[in-house]
Protein backbone atom coordinates (compact mmCIF):
# COMPACT_ATOMS: atom_id res chain seq x y z
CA UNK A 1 -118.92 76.00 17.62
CA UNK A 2 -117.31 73.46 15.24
CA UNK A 3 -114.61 74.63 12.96
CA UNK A 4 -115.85 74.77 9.50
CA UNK A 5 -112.82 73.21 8.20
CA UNK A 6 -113.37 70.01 9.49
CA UNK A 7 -117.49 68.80 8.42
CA UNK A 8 -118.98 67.56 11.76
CA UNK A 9 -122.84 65.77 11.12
CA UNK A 10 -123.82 64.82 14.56
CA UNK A 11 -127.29 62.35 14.67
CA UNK A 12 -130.99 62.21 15.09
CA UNK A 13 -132.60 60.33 17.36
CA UNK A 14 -134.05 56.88 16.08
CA UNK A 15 -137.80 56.83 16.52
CA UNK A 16 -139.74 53.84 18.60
CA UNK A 17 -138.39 54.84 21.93
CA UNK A 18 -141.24 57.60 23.17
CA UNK A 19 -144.23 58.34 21.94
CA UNK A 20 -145.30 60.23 18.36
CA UNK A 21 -145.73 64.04 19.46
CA UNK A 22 -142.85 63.27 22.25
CA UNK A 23 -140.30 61.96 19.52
CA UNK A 24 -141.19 64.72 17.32
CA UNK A 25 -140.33 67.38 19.93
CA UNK A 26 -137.12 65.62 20.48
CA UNK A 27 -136.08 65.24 16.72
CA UNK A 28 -136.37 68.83 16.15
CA UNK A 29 -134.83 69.60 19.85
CA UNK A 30 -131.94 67.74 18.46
CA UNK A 31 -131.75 69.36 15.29
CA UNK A 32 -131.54 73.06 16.65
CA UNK A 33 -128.60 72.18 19.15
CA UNK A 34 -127.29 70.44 16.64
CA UNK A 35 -127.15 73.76 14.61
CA UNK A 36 -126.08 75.85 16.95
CA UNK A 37 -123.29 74.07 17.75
CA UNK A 38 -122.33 74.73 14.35
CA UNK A 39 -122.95 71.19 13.10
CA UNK A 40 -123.23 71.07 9.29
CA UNK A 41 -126.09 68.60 9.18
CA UNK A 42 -127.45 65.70 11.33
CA UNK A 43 -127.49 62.48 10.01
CA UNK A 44 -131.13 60.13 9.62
CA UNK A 45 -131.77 56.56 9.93
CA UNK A 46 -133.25 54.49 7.51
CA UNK A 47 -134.84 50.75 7.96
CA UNK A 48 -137.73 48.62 8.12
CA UNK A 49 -138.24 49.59 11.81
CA UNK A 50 -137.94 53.49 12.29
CA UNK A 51 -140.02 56.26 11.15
CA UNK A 52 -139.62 57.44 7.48
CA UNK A 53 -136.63 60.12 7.04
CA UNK A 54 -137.90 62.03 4.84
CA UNK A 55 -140.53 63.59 6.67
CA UNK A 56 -137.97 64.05 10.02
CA UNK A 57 -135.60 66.04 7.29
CA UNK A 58 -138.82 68.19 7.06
CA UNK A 59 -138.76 68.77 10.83
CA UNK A 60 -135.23 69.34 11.23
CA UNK A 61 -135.47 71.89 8.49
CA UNK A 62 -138.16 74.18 9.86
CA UNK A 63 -136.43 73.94 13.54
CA UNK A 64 -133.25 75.01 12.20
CA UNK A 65 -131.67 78.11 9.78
CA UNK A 66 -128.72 75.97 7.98
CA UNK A 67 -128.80 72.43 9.35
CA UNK A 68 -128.36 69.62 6.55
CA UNK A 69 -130.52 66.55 6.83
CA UNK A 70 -128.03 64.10 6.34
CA UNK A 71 -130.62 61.22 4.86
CA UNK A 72 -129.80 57.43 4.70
CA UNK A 73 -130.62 56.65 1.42
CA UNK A 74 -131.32 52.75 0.50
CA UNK A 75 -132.26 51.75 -3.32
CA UNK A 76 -134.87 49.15 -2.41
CA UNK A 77 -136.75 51.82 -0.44
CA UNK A 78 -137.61 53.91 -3.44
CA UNK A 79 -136.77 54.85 -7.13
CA UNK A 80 -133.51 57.07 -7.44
CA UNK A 81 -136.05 60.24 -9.15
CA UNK A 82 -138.44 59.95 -5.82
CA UNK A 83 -135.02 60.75 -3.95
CA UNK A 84 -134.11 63.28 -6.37
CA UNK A 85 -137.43 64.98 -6.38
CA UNK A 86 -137.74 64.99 -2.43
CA UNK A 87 -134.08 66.89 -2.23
CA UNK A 88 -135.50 69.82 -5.03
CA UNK A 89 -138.55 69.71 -3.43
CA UNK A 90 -137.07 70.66 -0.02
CA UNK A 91 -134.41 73.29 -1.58
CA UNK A 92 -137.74 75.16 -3.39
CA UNK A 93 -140.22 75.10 -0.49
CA UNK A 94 -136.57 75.57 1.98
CA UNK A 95 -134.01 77.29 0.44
CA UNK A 96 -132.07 74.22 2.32
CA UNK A 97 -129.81 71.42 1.11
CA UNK A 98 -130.08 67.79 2.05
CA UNK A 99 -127.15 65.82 2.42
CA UNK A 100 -127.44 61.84 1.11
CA UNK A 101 -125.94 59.27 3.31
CA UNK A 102 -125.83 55.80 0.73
CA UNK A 103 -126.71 52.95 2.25
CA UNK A 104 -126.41 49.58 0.46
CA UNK A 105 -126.84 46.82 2.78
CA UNK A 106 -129.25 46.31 6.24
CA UNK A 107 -130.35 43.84 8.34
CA UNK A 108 -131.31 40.52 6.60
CA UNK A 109 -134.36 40.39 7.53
CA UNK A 110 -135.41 43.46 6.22
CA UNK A 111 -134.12 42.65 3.10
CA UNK A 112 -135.71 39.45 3.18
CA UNK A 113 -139.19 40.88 3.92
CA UNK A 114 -138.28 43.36 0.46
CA UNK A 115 -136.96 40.32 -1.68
CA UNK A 116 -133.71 41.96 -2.22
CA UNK A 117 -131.72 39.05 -2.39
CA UNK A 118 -128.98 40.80 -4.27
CA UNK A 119 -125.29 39.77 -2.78
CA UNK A 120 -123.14 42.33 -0.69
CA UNK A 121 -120.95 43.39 -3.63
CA UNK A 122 -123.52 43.71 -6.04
CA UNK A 123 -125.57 45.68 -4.06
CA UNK A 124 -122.77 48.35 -4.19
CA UNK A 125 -122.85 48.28 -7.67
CA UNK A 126 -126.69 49.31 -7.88
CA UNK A 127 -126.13 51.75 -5.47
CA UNK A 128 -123.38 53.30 -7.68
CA UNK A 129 -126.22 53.24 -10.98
CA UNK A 130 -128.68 54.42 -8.33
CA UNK A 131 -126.45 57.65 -7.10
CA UNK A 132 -125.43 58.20 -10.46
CA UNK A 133 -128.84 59.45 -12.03
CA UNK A 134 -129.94 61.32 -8.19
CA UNK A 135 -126.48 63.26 -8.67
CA UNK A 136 -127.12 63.80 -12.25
CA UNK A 137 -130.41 65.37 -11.83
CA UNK A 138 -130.23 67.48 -8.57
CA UNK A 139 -126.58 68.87 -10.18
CA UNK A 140 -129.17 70.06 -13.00
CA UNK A 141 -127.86 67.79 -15.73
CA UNK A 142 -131.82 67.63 -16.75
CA UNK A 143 -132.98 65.76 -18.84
CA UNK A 144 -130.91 62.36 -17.35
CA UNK A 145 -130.79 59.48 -19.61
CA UNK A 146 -128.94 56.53 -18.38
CA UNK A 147 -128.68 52.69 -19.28
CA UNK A 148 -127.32 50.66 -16.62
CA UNK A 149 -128.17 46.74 -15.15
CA UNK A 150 -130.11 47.66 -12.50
CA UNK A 151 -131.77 51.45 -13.53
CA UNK A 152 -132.37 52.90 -16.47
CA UNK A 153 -134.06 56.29 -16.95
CA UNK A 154 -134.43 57.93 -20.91
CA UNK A 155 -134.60 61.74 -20.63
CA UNK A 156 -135.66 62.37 -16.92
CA UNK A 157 -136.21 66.51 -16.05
CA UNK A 158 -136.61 67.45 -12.63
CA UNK A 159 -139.13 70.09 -11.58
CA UNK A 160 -138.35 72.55 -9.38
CA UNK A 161 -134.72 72.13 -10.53
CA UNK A 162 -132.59 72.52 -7.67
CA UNK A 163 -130.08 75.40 -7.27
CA UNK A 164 -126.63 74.30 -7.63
CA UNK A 165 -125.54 75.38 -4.15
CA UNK A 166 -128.02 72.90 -2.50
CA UNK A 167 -126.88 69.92 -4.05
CA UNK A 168 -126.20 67.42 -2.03
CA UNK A 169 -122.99 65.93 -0.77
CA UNK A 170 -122.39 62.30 -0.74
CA UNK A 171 -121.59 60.08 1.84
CA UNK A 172 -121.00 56.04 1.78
CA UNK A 173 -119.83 53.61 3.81
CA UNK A 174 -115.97 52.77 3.14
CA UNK A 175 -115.54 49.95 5.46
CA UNK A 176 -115.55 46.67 2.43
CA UNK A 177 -113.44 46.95 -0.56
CA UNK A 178 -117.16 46.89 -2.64
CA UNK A 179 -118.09 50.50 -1.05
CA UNK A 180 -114.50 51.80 -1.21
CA UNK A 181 -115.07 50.84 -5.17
CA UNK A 182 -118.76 53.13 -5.31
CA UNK A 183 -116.85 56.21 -3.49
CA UNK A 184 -114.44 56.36 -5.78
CA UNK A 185 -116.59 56.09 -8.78
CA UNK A 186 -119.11 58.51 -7.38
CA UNK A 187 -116.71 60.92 -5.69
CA UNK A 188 -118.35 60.55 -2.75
CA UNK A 189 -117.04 60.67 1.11
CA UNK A 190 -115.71 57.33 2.21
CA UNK A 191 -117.29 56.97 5.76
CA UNK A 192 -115.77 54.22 7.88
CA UNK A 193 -116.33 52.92 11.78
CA UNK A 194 -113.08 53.61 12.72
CA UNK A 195 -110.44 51.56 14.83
CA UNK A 196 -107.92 53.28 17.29
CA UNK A 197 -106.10 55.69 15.20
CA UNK A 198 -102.71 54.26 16.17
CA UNK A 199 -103.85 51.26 13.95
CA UNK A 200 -103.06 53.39 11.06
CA UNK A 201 -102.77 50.83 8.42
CA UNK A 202 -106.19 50.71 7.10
CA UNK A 203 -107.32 54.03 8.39
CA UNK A 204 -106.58 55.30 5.12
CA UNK A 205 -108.89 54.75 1.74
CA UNK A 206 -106.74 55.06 -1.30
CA UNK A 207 -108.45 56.61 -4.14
CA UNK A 208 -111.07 58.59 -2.72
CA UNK A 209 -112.08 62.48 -2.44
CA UNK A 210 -111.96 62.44 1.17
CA UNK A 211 -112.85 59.89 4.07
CA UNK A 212 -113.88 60.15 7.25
CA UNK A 213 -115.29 58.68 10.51
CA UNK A 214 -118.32 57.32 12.46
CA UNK A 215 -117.59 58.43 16.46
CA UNK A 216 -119.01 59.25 19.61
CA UNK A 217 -117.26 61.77 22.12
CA UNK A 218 -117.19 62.23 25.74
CA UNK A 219 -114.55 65.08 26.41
CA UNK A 220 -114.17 66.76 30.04
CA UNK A 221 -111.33 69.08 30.91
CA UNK A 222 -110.48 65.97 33.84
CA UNK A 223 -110.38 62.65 32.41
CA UNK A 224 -111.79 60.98 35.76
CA UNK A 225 -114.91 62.95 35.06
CA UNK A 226 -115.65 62.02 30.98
CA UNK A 227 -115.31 58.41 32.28
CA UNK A 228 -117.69 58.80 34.80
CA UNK A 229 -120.16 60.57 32.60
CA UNK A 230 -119.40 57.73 29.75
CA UNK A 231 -120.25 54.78 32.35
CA UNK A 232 -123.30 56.60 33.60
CA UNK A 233 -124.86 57.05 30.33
CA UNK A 234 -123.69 53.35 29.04
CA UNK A 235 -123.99 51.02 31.74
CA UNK A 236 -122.80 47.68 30.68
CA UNK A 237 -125.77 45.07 30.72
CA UNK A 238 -126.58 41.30 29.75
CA UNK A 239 -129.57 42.27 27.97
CA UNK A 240 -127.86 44.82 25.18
CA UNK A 241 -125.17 42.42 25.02
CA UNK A 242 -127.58 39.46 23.72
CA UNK A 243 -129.38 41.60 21.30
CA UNK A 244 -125.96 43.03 19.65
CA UNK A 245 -125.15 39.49 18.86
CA UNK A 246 -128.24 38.58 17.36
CA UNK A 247 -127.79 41.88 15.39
CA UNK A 248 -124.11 40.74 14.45
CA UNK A 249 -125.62 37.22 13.02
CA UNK A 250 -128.99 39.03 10.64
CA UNK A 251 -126.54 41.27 9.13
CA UNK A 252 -123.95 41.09 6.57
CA UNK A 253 -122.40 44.62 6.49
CA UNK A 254 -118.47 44.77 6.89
CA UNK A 255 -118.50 47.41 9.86
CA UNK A 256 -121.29 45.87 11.70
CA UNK A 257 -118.63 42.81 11.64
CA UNK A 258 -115.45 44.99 12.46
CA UNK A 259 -117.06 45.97 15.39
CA UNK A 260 -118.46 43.17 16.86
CA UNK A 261 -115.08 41.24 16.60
CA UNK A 262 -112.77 43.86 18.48
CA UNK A 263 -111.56 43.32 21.45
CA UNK A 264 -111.81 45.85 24.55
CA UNK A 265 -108.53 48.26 23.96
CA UNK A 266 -105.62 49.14 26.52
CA UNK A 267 -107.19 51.37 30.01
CA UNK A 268 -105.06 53.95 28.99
CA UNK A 269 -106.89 54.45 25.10
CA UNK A 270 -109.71 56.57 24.80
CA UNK A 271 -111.10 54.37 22.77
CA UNK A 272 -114.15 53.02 24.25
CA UNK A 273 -116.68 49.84 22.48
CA UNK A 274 -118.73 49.21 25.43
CA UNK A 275 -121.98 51.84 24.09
CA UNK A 276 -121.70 49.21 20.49
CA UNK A 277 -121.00 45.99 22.82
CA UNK A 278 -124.07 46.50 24.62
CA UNK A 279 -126.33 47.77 21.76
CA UNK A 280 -127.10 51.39 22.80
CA UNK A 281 -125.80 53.03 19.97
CA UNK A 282 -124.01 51.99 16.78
CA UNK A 283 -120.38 52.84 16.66
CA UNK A 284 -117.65 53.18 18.92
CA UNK A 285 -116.56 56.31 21.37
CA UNK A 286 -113.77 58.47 22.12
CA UNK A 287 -113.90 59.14 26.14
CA UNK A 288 -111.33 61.27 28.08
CA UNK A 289 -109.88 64.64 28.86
CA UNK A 290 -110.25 67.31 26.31
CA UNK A 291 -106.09 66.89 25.52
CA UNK A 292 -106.44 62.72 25.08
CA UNK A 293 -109.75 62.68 23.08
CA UNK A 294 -108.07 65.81 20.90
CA UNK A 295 -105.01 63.72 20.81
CA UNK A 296 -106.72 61.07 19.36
CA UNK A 297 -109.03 62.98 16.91
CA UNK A 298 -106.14 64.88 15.86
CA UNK A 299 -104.35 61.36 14.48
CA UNK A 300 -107.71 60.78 12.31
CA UNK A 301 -107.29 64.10 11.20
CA UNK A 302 -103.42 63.90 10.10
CA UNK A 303 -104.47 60.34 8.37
CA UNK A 304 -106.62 62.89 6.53
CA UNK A 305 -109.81 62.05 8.23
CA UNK A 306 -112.10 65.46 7.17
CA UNK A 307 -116.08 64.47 8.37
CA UNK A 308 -117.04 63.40 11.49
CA UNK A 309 -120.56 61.61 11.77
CA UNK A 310 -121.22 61.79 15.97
CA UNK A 311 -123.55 60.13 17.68
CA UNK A 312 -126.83 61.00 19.00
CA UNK A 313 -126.57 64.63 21.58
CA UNK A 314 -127.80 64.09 24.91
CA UNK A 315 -127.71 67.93 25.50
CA UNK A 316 -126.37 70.92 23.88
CA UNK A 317 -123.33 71.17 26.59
CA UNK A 318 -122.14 67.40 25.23
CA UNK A 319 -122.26 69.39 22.01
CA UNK A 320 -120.07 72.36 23.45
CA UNK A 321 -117.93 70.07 25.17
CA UNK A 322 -117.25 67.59 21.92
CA UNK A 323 -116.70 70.83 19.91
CA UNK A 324 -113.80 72.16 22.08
CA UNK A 325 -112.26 68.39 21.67
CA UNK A 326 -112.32 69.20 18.43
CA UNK A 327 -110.76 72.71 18.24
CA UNK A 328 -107.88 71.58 20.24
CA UNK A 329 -106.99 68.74 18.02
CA UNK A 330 -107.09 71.22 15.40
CA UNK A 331 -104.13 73.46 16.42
CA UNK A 332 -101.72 69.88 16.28
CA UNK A 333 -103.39 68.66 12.84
């Protein structure tokens, strides 16, 4: 089980890889290992090509008894009371909380196909308006009024009210100076794609209520092992390669750039790009023996790293396995 000091979301499956009733078992599949492993929610996609996330945080709710939907929550996809509304609406019919993951950018593309040709920066700055009246209402600030540039709402009530326990936490991506700006005026989690920890200089967001990290995990008790797991389950290919780079070029978010332009690290690091490089997943991985991979987590940890978004389970033992990583780089934090 993951130590509830540290909050550890891990990820839901993205949809268009098996079949409706096939990707519905394996959503809520996800969701209860996800739980029992202690997780404190599980993080949801949102774009133009995937499934809508609202109605997975449904599934993962009735799978699970405490699990979070961690939603990705983008302004052009609806108003800010629709979001607000489908968080109270889950805590009444639930008794469960849903965690919002704030999401400014996407793929070009997609934004093109909207007409959301608002610029990076900007974007951030709607998002902060956006969050704003969602935090004011679930928090039961009912009614809302707010005049901003982008929203503006003149007594808003939400019905059911949500119960202050359930409201949700707020996460954001702090990997541009623009969504290091929203976290601190919304108090929310800074979330950034992290580089090796001993590349401490910008590990650090200055300003905001905590921070934390996007990672994958392979852990093993014999290092030789984890790598052979890791290279099994993300063989390098020409084909993922290609489509990460046309990925890089249709989208302007800061990370997605980070990534792309690091270079492979020393043999000895844990830190692994090759699942990003060749498009199977979207951030980078820790791979190694329990001791290296809790050596490294424990240097996010001292830089006062306190969330941890993982990627996607392949079992509930990767689970176990991550989550004993993580205990040991506890006792050294």
């Amino acid at each position: 089980m993951f130590d509830p000091r540290i909050q550890v979301y891990s990820t839901c499956p993205p949809s268009g890889r098996m079949d409706g009733r096939g990707y519905l078992e394996q959503v809520a599949r996800v969701a209860a290992w996800s739980d029992a492993a202690g997780c404190r929610g599980s993080l949801v996609y949102s774009d133009n090509s995937l499934v809508d996330p609202w109605l997975l945080a449904q599934v993962m709710i009735q799978a699970t008894r405490s699990l979070r939907p961690l939603v990705a929550v983008q302004p052009v996809y609806m108003h800010p009371y629709s979001v607000a509304k489908m968080v109270a609406t889950l805590g009444h019919l639930h008794g469960r909380g849903v965690d919002l993951n704030l999401v400014a950018g996407g793929f070009g593309n997609d934004l093109a196909a909207l007409r959301d040709g608002t610029p990076h920066d900007r974007r951030y700055d709607r998002l902060v308006e956006y969050a704003t009246i969602v935090s004011g209402l679930t928090a039961g600030a009912s009614p809302v009024s707010f005049a901003g540039e982008f929203y503006g709402v003149d007594r808003l009530r939400l019905a059911p009210p949500l119960e202050p326990a359930l409201a949700p936490a707020l996460l954001i991506s702090g990997s541009s100076e623009a969504g290091l700006a929203a976290a601190r005026a919304l108090g929310a989690t800074a979330v950034r794609y992290p580089k090796p920890a001993g590349d401490s200089d910008d590990l650090v967001p200055r300003g905001v209520a905590a921070h934390g990290i996007r990672v994958g995990v392979i852990a093993r008790e014999e290092e030789g092992e984890a790598w052979e797991i890791a290279r099994a389950r993300f063989p390098e290919e020409r084909k993922g390669q290609i489509a990460r780079q046309l990925a890089s070029k249709v989208s302007d978010s800061v990370w997605h750039r980070q990534l792309a332009e690091m270079k492979p690290g020393e043999s000895s690091s844990p830190y692994w790009m090759v699942p990003f490089q060749n498009y199977k997943t979207m951030c980078p991985y820790l791979v190694g023996s329990y001791a290296r991979v809790a050596e490294e987590l424990g240097r996010y940890m001292a830089l006062g790293s306190t969330t941890f978004i993982l990627d996607v389970p392949p079992d509930p033992d990767e689970l176990h396995h991550t989550a004993v990583a993580f205990d040991r780089a506890l006792v050294h934090a």
